[in-house]
Protein backbone atom coordinates (compact mmCIF):
# COMPACT_ATOMS: atom_id res chain seq x y z
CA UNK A 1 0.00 0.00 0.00
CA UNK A 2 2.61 2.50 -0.07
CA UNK A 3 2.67 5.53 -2.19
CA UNK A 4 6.39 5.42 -4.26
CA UNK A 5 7.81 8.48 -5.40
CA UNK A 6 7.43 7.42 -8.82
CA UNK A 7 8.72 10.96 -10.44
CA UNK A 8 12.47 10.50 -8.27
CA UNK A 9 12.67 6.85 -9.37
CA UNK A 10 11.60 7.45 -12.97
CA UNK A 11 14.51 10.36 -13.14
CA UNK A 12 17.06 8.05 -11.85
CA UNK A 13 16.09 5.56 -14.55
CA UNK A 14 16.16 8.12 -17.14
CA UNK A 15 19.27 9.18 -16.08
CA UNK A 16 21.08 6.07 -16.77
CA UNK A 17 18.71 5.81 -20.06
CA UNK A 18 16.80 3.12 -18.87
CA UNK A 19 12.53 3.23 -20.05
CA UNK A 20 10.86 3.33 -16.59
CA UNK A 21 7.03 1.41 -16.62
CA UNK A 22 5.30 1.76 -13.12
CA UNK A 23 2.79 -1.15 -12.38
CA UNK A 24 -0.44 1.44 -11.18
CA UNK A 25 -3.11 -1.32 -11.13
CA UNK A 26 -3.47 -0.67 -7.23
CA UNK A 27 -3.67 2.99 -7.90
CA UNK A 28 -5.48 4.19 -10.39
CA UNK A 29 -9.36 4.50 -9.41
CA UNK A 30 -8.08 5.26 -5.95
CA UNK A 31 -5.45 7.97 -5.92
CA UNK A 32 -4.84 11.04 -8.62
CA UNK A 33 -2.60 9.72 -11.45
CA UNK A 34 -1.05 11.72 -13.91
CA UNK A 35 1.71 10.37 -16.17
CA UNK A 36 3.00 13.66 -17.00
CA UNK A 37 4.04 14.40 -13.39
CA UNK A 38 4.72 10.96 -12.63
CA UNK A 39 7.20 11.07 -15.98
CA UNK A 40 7.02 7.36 -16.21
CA UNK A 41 7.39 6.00 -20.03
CA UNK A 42 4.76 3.27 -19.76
CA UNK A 43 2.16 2.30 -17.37
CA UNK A 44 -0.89 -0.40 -16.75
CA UNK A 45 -3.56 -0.43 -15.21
CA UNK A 46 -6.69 -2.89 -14.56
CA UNK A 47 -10.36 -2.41 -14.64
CA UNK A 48 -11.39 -4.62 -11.91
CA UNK A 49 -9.62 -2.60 -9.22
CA UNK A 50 -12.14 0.30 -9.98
CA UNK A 51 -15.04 -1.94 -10.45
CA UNK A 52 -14.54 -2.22 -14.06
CA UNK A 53 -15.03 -5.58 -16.24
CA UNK A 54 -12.19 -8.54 -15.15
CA UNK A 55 -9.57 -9.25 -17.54
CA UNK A 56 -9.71 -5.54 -18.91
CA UNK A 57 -6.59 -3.66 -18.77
CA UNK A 58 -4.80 -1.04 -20.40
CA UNK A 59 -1.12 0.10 -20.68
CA UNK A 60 0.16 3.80 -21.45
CA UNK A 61 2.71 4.37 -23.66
CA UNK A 62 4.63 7.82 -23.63
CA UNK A 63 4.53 9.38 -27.23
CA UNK A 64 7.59 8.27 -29.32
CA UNK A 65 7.91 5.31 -26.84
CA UNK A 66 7.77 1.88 -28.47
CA UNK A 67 7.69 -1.83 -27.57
CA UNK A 68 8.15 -4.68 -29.24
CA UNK A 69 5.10 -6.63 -30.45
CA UNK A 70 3.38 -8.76 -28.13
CA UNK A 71 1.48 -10.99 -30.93
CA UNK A 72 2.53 -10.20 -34.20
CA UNK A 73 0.69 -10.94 -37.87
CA UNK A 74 -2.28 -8.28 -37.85
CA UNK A 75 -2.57 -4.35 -37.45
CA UNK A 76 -4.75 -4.30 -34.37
CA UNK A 77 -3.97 -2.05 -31.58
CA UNK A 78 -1.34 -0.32 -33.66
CA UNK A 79 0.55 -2.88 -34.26
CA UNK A 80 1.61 -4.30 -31.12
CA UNK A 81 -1.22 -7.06 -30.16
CA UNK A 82 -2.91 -8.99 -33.41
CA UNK A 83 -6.30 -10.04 -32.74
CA UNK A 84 -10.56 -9.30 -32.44
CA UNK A 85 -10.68 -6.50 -29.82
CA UNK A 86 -13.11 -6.45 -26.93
CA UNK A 87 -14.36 -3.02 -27.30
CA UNK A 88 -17.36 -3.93 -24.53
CA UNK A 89 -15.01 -4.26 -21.99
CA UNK A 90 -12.88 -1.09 -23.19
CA UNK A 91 -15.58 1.09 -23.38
CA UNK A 92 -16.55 -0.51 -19.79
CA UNK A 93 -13.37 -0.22 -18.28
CA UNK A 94 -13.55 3.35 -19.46
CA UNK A 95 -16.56 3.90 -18.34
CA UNK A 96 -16.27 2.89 -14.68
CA UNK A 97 -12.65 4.88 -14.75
CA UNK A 98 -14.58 8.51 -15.49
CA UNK A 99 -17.00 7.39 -12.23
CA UNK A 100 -14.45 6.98 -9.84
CA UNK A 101 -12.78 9.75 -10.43
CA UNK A 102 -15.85 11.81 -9.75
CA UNK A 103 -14.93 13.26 -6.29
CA UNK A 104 -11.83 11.09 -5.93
CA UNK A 105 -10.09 12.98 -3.09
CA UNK A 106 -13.38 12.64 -0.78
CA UNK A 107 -13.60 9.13 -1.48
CA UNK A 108 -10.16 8.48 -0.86
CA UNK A 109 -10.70 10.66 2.72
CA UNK A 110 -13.65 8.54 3.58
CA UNK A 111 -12.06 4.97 2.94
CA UNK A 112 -8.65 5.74 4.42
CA UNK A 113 -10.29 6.84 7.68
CA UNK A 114 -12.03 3.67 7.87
CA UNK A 115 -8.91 1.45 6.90
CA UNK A 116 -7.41 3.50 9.73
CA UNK A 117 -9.90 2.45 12.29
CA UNK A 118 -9.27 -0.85 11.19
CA UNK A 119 -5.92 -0.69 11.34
CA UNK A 120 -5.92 0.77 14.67
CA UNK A 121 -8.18 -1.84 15.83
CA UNK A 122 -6.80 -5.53 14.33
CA UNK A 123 -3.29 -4.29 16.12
CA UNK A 124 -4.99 -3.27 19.39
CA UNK A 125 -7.06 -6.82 19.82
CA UNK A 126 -4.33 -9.21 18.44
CA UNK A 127 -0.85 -9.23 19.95
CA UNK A 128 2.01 -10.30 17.99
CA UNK A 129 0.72 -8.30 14.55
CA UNK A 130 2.48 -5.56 13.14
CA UNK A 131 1.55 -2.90 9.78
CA UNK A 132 3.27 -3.41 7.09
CA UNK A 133 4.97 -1.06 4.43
CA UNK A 134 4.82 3.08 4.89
CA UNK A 135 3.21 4.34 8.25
CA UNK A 136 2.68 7.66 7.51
CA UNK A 137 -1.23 7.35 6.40
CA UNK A 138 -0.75 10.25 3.64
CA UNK A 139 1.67 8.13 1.55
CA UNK A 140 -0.33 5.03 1.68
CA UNK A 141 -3.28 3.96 -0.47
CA UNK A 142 -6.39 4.68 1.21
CA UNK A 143 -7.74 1.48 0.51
CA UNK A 144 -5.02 -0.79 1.36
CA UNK A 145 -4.73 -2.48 5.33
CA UNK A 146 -1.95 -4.76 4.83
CA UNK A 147 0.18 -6.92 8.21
CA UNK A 148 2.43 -9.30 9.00
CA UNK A 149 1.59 -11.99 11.77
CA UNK A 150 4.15 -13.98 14.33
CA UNK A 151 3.82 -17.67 13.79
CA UNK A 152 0.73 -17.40 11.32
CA UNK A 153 0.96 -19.65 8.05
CA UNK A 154 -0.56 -16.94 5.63
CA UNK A 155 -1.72 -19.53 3.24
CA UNK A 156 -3.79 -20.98 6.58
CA UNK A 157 -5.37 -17.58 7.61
CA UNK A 158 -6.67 -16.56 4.15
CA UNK A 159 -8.45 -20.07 4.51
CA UNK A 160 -10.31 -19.10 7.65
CA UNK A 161 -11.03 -15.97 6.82
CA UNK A 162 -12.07 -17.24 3.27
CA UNK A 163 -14.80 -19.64 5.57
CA UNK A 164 -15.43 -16.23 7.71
CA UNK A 165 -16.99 -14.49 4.84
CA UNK A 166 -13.70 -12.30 4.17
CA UNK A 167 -12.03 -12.31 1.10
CA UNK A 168 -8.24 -11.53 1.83
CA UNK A 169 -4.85 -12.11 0.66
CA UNK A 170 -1.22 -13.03 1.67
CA UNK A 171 1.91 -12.42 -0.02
CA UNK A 172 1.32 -11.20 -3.51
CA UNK A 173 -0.93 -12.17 -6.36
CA UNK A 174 2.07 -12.67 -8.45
CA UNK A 175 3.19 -15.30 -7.12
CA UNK A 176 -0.11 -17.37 -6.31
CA UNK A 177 0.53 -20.71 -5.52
CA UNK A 178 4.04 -20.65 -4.09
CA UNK A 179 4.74 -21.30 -0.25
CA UNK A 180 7.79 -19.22 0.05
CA UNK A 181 7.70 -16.44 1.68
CA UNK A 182 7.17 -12.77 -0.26
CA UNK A 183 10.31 -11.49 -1.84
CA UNK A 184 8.92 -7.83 -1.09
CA UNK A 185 8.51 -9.10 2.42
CA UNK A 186 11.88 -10.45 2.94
CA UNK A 187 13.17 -7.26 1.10
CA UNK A 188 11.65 -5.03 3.65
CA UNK A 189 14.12 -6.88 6.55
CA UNK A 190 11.44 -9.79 7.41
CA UNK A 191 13.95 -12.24 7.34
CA UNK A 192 12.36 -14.68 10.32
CA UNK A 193 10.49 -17.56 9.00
CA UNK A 194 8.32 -17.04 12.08
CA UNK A 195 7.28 -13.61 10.86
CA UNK A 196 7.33 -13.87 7.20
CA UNK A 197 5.09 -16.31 6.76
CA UNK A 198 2.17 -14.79 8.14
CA UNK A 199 1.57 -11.74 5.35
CA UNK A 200 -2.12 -10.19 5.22
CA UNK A 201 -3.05 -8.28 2.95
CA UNK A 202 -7.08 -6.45 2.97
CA UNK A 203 -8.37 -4.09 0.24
CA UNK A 204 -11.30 -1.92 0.89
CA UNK A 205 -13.89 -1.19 -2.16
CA UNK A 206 -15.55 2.60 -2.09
CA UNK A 207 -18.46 1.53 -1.65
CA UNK A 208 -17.07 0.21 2.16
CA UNK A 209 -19.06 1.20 5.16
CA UNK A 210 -18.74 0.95 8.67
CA UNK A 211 -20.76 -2.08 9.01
CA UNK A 212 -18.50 -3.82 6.74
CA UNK A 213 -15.40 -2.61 9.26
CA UNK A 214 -17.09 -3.73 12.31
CA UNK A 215 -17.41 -6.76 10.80
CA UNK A 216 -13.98 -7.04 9.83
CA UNK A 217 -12.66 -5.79 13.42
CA UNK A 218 -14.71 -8.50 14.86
CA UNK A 219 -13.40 -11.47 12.29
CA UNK A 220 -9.52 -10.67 11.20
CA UNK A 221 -8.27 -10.80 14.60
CA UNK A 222 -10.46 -13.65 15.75
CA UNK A 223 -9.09 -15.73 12.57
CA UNK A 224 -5.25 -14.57 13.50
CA UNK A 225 -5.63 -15.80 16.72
CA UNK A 226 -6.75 -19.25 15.17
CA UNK A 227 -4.32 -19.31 12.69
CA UNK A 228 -1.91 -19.11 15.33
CA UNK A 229 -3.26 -21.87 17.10
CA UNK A 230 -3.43 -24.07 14.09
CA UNK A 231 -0.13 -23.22 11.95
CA UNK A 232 1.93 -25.14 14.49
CA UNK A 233 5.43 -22.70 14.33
CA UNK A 234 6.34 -22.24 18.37
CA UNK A 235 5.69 -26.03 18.58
């Protein structure tokens, strides 16, 4: 969930004449982006995060910035992906883009407050769980809650909360499937197996209310706490 400073790293990159793509499929729909400020080269983005149609995305390319084709034998999207287009889902995807923008900054307000209070309130009931990534709430994404849990199999606790009626994550949908532990994790300085392992990750729709966080105060910690129990690391 946190905010990069895109514009320093894409300056560096340029520096060394390197093209610099930033992956804003968490961001846009959630947070102003603007790839003239941001002075990135390329950039993607996904329609689902924004409540858009799933398996919709689109990339930016900067003018005069080319890449190679990515299926090759027709002149569809400008030459760089043959095939039939699904202009449905564009013109969805586009669609639900223009409506969340509309009042983007008081949306953004309203969710971070309640991933805040949610925050505030997993760490206070569960010991032995700690935020993860920046703390300062201004250069997070307001709709990201994301921890890391002492001797908590990840894999196990997105299983209970899966059966609690909560739809979460651990380590990152990249690498689905594997059991070792998050290279962005390990990056930070989690280095102990009994800490790395236990990654959560929560995102908060808009459309979030405070039922929907009293409900999650009541269930994550409840579901840490049998994680814990059941993922067997202190024995």
């Amino acid at each position: 969930g946190t905010i990069e400073d895109i514009p320093v790293l894409a300056g560096i990159s340029h520096e060394r004449g390197i093209p610099f793509h930033t992956d804003a499929v968490q961001a846009v729909g959630h947070i102003p982006v603007d790839v003239d400020e941001l002075g990135v080269d390329a950039l993607s983005l996904s329609a689902h995060k924004f409540h858009g149609p799933r398996g919709t995305g689109a990339l930016y390319l900067r003018d005069g910035f080319s890449i190679p084709p990515m299926v090759e034998g027709g002149g569809q999207e400008r030459g760089l992906r043959s095939g039939t287009q699904d202009v449905a889902s564009a013109v969805g995807m586009a669609a639900a883009l223009e409506e969340a923008c509309e009042d983007l900054e008081g949306r953004a307000r309203r969710v971070g407050a309640l991933r805040d209070r949610l925050v505030s309130t997993v760490l206070e009931r569960t010991p032995g769980v700690r935020p993860t990534g920046e703390p300062d709430p201004h250069r997070r994404l307001p709709s990201i809650a994301s921890f890391i849990c002492h001797d908590v199999d990840g894999e196990l606790l997105v299983v209970l909360l899966d059966r609690a009626g909560v739809a979460a994550a651990t380590g990152s949908a990249c690498s689905t499937g594997s059991t070792e532990p998050s290279h962005v994790i390990t990056a930070m300085g989690w280095d102990d197996p009994s800490w790395n392992r236990g990654t959560l990750r929560l995102s908060l729709a808009d459309d979030v209310t405070d039922r929907d966080i009293d409900l999650l105060c009541e269930r994550v910690p409840r579901c840490i706490e049998r994680a814990r129990l059941l993922s067997g690391f202190s024995r």
